[in-house]
Protein backbone atom coordinates (compact mmCIF):
# COMPACT_ATOMS: atom_id res chain seq x y z
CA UNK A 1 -103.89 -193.19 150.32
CA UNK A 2 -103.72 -191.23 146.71
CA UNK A 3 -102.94 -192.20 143.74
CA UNK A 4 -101.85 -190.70 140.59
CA UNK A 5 -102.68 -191.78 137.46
CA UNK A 6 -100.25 -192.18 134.54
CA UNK A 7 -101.98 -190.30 131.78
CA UNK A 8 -101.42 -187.16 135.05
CA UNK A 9 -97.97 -187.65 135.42
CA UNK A 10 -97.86 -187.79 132.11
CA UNK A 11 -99.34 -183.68 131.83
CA UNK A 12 -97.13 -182.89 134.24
CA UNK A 13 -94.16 -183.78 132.66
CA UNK A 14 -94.87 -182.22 129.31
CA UNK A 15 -95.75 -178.63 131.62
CA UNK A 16 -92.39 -178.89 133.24
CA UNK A 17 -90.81 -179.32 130.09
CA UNK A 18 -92.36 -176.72 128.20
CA UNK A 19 -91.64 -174.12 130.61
CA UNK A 20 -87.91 -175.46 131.07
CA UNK A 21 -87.72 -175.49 127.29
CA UNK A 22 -89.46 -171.72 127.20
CA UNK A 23 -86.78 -170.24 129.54
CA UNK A 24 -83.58 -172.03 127.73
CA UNK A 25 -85.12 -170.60 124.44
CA UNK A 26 -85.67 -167.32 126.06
CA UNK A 27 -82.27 -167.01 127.44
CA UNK A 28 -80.59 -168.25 124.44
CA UNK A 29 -82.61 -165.67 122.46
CA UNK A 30 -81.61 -162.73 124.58
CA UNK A 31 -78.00 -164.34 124.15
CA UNK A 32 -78.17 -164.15 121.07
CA UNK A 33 -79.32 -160.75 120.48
CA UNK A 34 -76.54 -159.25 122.56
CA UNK A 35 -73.97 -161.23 120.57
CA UNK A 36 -75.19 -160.04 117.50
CA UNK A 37 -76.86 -156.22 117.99
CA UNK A 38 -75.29 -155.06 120.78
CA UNK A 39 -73.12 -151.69 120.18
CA UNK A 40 -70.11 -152.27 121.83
CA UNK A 41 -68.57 -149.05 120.71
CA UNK A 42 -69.41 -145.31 119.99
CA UNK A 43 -72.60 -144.76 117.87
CA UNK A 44 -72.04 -143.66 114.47
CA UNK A 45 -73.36 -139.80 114.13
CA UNK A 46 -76.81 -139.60 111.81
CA UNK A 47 -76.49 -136.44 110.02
CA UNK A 48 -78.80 -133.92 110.68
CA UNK A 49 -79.26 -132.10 107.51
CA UNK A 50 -79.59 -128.30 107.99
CA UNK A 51 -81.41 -126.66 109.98
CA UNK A 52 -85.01 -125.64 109.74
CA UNK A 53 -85.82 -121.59 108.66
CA UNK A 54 -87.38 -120.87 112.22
CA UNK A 55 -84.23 -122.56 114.09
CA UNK A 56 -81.62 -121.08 111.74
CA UNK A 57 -83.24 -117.72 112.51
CA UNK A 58 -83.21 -117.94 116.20
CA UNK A 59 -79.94 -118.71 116.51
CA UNK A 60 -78.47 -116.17 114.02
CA UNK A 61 -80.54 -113.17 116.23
CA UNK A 62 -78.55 -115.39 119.41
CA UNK A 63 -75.38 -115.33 117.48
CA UNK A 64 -74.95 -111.45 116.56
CA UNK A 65 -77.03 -109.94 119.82
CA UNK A 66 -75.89 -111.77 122.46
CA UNK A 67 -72.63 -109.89 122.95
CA UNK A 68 -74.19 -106.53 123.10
CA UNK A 69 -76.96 -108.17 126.59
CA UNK A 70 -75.29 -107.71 129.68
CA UNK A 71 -75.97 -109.08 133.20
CA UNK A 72 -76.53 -106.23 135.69
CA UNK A 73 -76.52 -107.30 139.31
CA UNK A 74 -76.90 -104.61 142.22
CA UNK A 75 -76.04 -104.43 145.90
CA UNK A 76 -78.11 -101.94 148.24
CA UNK A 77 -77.18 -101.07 151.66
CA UNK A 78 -79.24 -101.85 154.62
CA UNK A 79 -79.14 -101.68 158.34
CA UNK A 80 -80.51 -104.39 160.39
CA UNK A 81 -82.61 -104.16 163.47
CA UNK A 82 -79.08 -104.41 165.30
CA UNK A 83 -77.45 -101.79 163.83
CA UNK A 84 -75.30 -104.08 161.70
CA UNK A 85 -74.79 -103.31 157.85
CA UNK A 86 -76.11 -105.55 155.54
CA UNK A 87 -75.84 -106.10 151.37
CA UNK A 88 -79.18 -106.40 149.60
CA UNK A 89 -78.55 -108.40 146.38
CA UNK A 90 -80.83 -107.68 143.05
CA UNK A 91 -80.12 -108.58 139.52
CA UNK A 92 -81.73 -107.74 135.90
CA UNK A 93 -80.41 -107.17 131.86
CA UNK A 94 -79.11 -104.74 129.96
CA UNK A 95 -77.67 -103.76 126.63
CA UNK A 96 -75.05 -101.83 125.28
CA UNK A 97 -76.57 -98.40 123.86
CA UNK A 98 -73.25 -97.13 122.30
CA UNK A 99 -69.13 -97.17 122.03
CA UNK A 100 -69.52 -94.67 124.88
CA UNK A 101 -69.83 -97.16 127.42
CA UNK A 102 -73.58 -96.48 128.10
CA UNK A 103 -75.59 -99.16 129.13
CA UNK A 104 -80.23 -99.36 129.13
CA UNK A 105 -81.64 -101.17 131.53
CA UNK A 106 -85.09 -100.81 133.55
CA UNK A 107 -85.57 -98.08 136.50
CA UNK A 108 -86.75 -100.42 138.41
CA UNK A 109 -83.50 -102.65 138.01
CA UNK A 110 -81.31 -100.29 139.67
CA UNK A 111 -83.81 -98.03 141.50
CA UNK A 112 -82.80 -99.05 145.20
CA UNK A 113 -78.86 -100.20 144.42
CA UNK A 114 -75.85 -98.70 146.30
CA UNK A 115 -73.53 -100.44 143.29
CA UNK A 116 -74.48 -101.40 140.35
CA UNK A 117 -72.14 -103.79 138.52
CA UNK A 118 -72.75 -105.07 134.43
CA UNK A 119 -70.83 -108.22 133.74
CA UNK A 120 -70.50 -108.60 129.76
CA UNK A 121 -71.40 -111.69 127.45
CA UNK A 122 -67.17 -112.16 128.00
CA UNK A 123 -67.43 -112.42 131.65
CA UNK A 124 -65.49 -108.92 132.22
CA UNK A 125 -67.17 -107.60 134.73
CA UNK A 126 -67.34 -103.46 135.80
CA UNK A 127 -69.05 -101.15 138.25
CA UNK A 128 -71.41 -98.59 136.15
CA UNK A 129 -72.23 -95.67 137.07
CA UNK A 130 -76.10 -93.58 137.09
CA UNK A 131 -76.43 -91.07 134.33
CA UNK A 132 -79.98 -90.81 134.67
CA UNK A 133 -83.31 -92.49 134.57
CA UNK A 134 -86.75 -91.78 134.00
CA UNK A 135 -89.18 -93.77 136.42
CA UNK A 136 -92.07 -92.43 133.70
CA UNK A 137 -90.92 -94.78 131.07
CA UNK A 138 -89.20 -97.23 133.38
CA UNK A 139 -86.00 -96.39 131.78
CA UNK A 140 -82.79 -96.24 133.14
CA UNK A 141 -78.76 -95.40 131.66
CA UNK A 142 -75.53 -96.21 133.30
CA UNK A 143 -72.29 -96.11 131.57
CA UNK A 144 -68.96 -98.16 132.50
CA UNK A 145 -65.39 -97.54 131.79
CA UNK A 146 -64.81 -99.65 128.98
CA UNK A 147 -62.59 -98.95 126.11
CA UNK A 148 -64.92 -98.38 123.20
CA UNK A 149 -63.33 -101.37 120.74
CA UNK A 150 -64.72 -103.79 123.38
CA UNK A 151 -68.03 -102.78 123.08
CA UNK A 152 -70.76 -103.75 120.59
CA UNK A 153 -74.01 -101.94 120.52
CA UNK A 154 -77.28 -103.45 119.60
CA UNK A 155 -78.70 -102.51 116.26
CA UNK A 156 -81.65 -100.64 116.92
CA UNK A 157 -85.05 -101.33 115.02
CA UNK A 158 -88.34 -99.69 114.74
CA UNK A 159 -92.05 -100.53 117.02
CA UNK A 160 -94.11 -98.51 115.19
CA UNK A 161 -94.30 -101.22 112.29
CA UNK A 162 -94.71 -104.29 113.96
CA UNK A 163 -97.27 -106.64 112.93
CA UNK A 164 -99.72 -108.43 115.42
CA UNK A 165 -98.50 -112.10 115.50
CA UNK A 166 -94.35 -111.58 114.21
CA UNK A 167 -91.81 -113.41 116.03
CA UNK A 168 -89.49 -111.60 118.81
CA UNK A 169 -87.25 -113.14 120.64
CA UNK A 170 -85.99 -111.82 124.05
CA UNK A 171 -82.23 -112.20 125.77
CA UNK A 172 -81.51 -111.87 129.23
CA UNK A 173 -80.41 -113.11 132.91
CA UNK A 174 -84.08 -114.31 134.15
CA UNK A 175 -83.58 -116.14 137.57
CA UNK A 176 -79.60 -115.39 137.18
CA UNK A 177 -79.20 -117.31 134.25
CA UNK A 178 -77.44 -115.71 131.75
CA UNK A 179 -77.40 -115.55 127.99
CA UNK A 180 -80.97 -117.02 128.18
CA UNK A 181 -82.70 -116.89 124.87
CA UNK A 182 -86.39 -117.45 124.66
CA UNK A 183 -89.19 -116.70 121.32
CA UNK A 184 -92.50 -115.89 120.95
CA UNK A 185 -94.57 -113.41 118.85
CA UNK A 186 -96.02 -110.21 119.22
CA UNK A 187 -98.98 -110.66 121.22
CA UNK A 188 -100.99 -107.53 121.35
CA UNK A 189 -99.47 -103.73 120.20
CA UNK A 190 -100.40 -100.01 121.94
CA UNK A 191 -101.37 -101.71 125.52
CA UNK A 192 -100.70 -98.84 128.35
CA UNK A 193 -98.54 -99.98 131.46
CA UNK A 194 -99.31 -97.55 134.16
CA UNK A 195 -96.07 -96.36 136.41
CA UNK A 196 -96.10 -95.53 140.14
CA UNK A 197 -94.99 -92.02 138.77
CA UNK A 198 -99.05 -91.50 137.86
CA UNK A 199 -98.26 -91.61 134.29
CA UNK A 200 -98.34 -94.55 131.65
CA UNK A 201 -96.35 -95.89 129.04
CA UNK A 202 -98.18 -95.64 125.74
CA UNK A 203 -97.74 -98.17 122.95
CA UNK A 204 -96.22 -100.62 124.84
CA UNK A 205 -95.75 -104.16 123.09
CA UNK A 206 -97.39 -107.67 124.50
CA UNK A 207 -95.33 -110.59 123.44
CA UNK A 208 -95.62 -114.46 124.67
CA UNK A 209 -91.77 -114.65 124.42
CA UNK A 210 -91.10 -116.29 128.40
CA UNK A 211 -90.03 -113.28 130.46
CA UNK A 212 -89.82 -113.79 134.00
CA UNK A 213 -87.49 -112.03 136.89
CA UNK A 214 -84.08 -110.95 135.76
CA UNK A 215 -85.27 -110.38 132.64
CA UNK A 216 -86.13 -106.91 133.08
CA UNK A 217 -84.05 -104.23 131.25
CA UNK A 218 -83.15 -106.69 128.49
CA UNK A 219 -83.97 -106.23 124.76
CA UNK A 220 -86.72 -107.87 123.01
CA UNK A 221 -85.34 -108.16 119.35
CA UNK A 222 -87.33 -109.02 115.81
CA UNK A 223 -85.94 -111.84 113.40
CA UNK A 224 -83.87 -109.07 112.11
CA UNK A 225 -81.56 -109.26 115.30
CA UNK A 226 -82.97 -105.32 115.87
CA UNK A 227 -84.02 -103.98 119.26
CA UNK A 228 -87.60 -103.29 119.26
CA UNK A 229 -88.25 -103.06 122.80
CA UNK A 230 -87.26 -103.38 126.53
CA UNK A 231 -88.59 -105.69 128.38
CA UNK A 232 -90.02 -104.49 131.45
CA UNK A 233 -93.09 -106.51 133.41
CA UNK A 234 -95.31 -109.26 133.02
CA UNK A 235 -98.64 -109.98 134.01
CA UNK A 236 -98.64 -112.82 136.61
CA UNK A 237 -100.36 -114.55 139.58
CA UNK A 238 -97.12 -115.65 140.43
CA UNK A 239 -94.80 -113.69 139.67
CA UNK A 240 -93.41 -115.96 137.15
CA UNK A 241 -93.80 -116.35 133.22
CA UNK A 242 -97.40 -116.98 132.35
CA UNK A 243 -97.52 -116.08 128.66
CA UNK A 244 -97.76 -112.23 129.07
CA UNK A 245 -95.23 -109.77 129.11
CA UNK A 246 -94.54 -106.10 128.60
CA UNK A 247 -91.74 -104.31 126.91
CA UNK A 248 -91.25 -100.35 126.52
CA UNK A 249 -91.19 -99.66 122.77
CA UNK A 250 -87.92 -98.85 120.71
CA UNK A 251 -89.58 -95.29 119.63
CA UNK A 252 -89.95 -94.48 123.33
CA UNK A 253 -85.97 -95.46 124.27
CA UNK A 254 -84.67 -94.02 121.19
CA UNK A 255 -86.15 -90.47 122.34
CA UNK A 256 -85.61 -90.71 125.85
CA UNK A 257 -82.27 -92.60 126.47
CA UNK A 258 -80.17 -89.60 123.98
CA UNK A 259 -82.39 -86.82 126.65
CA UNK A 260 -80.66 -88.73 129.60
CA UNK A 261 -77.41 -88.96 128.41
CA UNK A 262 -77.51 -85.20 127.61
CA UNK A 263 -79.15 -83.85 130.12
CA UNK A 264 -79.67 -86.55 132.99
CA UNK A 265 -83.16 -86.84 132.69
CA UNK A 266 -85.74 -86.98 129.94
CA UNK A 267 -87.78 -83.89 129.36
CA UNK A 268 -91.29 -83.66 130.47
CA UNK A 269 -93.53 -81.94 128.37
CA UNK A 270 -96.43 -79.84 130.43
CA UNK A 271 -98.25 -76.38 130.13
CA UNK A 272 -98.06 -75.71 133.75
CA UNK A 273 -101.19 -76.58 135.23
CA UNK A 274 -102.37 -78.85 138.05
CA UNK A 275 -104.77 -81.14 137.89
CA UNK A 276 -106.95 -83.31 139.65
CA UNK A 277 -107.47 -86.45 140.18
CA UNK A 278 -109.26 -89.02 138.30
CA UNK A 279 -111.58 -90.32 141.25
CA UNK A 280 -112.44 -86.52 141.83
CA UNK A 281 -113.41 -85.80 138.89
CA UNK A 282 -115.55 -89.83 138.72
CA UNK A 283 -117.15 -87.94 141.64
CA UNK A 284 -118.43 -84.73 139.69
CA UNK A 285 -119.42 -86.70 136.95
CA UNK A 286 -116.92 -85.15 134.57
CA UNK A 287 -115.09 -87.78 131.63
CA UNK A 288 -112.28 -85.01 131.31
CA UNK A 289 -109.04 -83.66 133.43
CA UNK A 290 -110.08 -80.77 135.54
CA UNK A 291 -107.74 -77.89 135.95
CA UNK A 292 -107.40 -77.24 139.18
CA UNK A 293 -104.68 -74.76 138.63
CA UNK A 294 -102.50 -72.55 136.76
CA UNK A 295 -98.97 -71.82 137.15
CA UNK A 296 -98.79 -68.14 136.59
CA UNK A 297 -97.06 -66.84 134.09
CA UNK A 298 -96.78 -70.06 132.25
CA UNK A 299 -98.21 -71.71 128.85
CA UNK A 300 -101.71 -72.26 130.12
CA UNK A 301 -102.09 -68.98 131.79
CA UNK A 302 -101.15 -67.20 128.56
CA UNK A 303 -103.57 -69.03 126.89
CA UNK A 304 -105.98 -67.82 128.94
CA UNK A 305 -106.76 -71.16 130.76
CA UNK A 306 -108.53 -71.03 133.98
CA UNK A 307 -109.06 -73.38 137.71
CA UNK A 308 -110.73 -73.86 139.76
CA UNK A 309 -112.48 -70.49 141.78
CA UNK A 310 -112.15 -71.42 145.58
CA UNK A 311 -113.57 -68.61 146.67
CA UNK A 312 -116.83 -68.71 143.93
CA UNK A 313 -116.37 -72.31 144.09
CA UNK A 314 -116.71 -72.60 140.80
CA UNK A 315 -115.33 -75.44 138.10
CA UNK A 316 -112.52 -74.33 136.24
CA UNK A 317 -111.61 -75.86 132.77
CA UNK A 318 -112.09 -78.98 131.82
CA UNK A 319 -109.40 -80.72 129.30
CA UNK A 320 -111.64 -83.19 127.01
CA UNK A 321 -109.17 -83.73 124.48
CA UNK A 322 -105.46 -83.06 122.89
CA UNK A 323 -105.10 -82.63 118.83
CA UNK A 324 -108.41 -84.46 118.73
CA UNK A 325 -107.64 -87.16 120.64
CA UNK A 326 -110.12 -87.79 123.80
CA UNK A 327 -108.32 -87.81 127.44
CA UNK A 328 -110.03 -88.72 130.41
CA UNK A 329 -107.04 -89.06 133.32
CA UNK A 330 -103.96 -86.86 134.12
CA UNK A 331 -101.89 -89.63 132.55
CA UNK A 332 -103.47 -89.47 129.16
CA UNK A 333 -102.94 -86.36 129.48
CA UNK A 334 -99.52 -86.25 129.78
CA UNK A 335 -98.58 -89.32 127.37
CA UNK A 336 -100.83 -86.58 124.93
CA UNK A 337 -98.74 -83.80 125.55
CA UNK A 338 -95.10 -86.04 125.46
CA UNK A 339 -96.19 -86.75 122.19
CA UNK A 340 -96.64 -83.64 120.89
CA UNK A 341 -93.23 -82.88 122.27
CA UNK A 342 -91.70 -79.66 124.07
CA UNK A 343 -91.06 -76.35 121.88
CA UNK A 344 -94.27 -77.12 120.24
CA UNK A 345 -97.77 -76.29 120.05
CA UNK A 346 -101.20 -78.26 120.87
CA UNK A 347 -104.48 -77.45 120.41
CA UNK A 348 -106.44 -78.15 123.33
CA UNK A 349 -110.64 -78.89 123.77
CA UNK A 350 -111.71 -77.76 126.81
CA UNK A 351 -114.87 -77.44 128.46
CA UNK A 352 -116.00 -74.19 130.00
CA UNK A 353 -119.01 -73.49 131.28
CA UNK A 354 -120.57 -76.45 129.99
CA UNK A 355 -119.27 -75.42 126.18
CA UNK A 356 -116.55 -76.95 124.40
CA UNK A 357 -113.70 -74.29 122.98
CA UNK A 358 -110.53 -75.33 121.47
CA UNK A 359 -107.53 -73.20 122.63
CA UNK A 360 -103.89 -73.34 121.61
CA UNK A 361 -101.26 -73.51 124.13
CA UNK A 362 -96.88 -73.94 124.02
CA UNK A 363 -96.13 -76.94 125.42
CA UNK A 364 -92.56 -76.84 127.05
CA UNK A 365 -90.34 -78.85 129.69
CA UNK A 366 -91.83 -78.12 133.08
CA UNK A 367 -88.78 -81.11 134.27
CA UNK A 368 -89.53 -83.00 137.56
C-alpha cells in the first residue's frame, strides 16, 4: 500500500490552483479586452495625405490616355478536319490615331483575323475595318465608323530623345484584361527586332514596363502621357513577362501609319537590286551584301552597278556601306536605305574587284 505524504498533497494543491487561477485570469483578461478595445462599429478613415510624385504621375498618364487604348479582339475562320466551320478567337491593343476613326495596332494582332472588332475604354464596341499594314515594322491601321466627337487621339511624343533609365508606362488588354496599366523605365534604346519579312526594325526601345500577351499593339507612353512607342514583343522563355520587352518607336509610326492611310501600305525604299543572302555571302568570306542582280533600267543599273556574271562566274558588287554607315546583311541594308527615304539620294561604298568605290544612286519606292 502507498502513501502520500502531506507536505505532497500539499504541492499538489498549490499546482492545481495556480493553473485554475492562470486560466480565470486569462479569460477574464481576454474579457476584458473585448469589453474595452473591441471596434464594434465602422473604423474611422486615417487620412492619407497626398499622394507621392511617382504615384500622382502614374495615374495622371492613366487618367488622360486611357480613353484613347482600345481592346481589339479578332475572329478567324477555320475548317475542321470534318468539314465543319469553326471561329478562331485572338485579342491585342490599340489606340486611337485620329478623329478619322483610325485605329494602330500590331500586324501581327490582326494578321490571320476574318473580323476584327475594337471595343473602346466606354465599352462601345465596333467592327474595324483593314486599311493597311506593314509586316516590316509590325504595324498595322484599321479604322471604325465612329463619329469623330467620340473619339480621342493619343498625344503623340518623340523616341529619338529618350534617356536610358526614364519611366514609361504601358496600357493595354494583356491576358484580356483591360485598361491594365503597368511602369517601368527605359531599359536599353536602338536594339533591332528582326521581322519574318527579312528585314528589322531599327531603334526599337527595351523597357521593363510588364508586357505580356494582349498587350501587343498598345502604346507605351512617357510621364508626359505622350506615345513614344508600340509595344510589340518580349523576350521570354515562357512566353510571359520576364522583364524585357520591345516596342516600335514613335518616329517609325509617325512616318509609316500617315503612308498607310494614304496609300495602303508604307513605301519601301530600294534601288532595284537583288541580293543575296547573308549565309552565302558567310560562305565567300565577304562582311558586305552581294549584288546578285540588277533590275534593268532601274536606280542601280543607272548607276552603273553590277551582279553577279553567271556565265564568267564572276562576283558582282559588293555593298560595304550606306552614307558611311557599315552594312553587313540585306536587312541593314534596307533599314539604311528607309532611312534615307524615297525621292532621295545615297551614296553607296561598294567593293569591286577587291577596291572600294563610292557611287551615288536614287533611291525610290520599289513597293512590295
Amino acid at each position: 500500500m502507498t502513501s502520500t505524504s502531506p507536505s505532497s498533497n500539499g504541492t499538489w494543491r498549490l499546482v492545481a490552483f495556480g493553473l485554475v487561477a492562470g486560466i480565470v485570469l486569462w479569460g477574464a483578461n481576454n474579457l476584458l479586452q473585448t469589453a474595452l478595445f473591441a471596434e464594434r462599429s465602422a473604423r474611422t478613415v486615417t487620412p492619407r495625405g497626398e499622394l507621392a510624385a511617382f504615384e500622382q504621375t502614374a495615374a495622371d498618364v492613366f487618367q488622360s490616355v486611357a480613353p484613347s487604348v482600345v481592346y481589339i479582339f479578332t475572329e478567324q475562320a477555320r475548317r475542321s478536319a470534318f468539314g465543319e466551320e469553326t471561329v478562331g478567337r485572338g485579342t491585342g491593343s490599340g489606340f486611337v490615331w485620329d478623329q478619322a476613326g483610325h485605329i494602330i495596332t500590331n500586324n501581327h494582332v490582326i494578321a490571320s483575323a476574318t473580323r476584327v472588332y475594337v471595343r473602346f475604354d466606354s465599352g462601345d464596341t465596333v467592327e474595324g475595318r483593314v486599311i493597311g499594314r506593314s509586316p516590316d515594322h509590325d504595324i498595322a491601321v484599321l479604322r471604325v465608323p465612329v463619329a469623330a466627337g467620340r473619339l480621342q487621339p493619343i498625344p503623340v511624343g518623340q523616341s529619338d530623345t529618350l534617356r536610358i533609365g526614364q519611366a514609361v508606362f504601358a496600357i493595354g488588354n494583356p491576358f484580356g484584361l483591360s485598361r491594365t496599366l503597368t511602369a517601368g523605365i527605359v531599359s536599353a534604346l536602338g536594339r533591332t527586332l528582326p521581322q519574318q519579312t527579312g528585314r528589322d526594325i531599327e531603334g526599337v526601345i527595351q523597357t521593363d514596363a510588364a508586357i505580356n500577351p494582349g498587350n501587343s499593339g498598345g502604346p507605351l507612353i512617357d510621364s508626359a502621357g505622350r506615345l513614344i512607342g508600340v509595344n510589340t514583343a518580349i523576350l521570354s522563355q515562357t512566353g510571359s513577362y520576364a522583364g524585357i520587352g520591345f516596342a516600335v518607336p514613335v518616329a517609325t509610326v509617325n512616318r509609316i501609319v500617315p503612308q498607310i492611310i494614304t496609300n495602303g501600305k508604307p513605301v519601301r525604299p530600294g534601288i532595284g537590286v537583288s541580293v543575296a543572302s547573308e549565309e552565302t555571302a558567310a560562305r565567300l568570306g565577304i562582311r558586305g551584301v552581294v549584288i546578285i542582280a540588277v533590275a534593268p533600267g532601274g536606280p542601280a543599273a543607272r548607276a552603273g552597278l553590277a551582279g553577279v556574271d553567271r556565265v564568267r562566274q564572276v562576283l558582282g558588287d559588293v555593298i560595304v556601306a550606306v552614307n558611311g554607315q557599315p552594312v553587313g546583311t540585306a536587312a541593314e541594308l534596307g533599314a539604311r536605305l528607309e532611312a534615307v527615304g524615297a525621292g532621295q539620294s545615297a551614296k553607296l561604298t561598294i567593293l569591286r574587284d577587291g577596291r572600294p568605290i563610292e557611287v551615288s544612286v536614287d533611291v525610290v519606292d520599289i513597293g512590295g
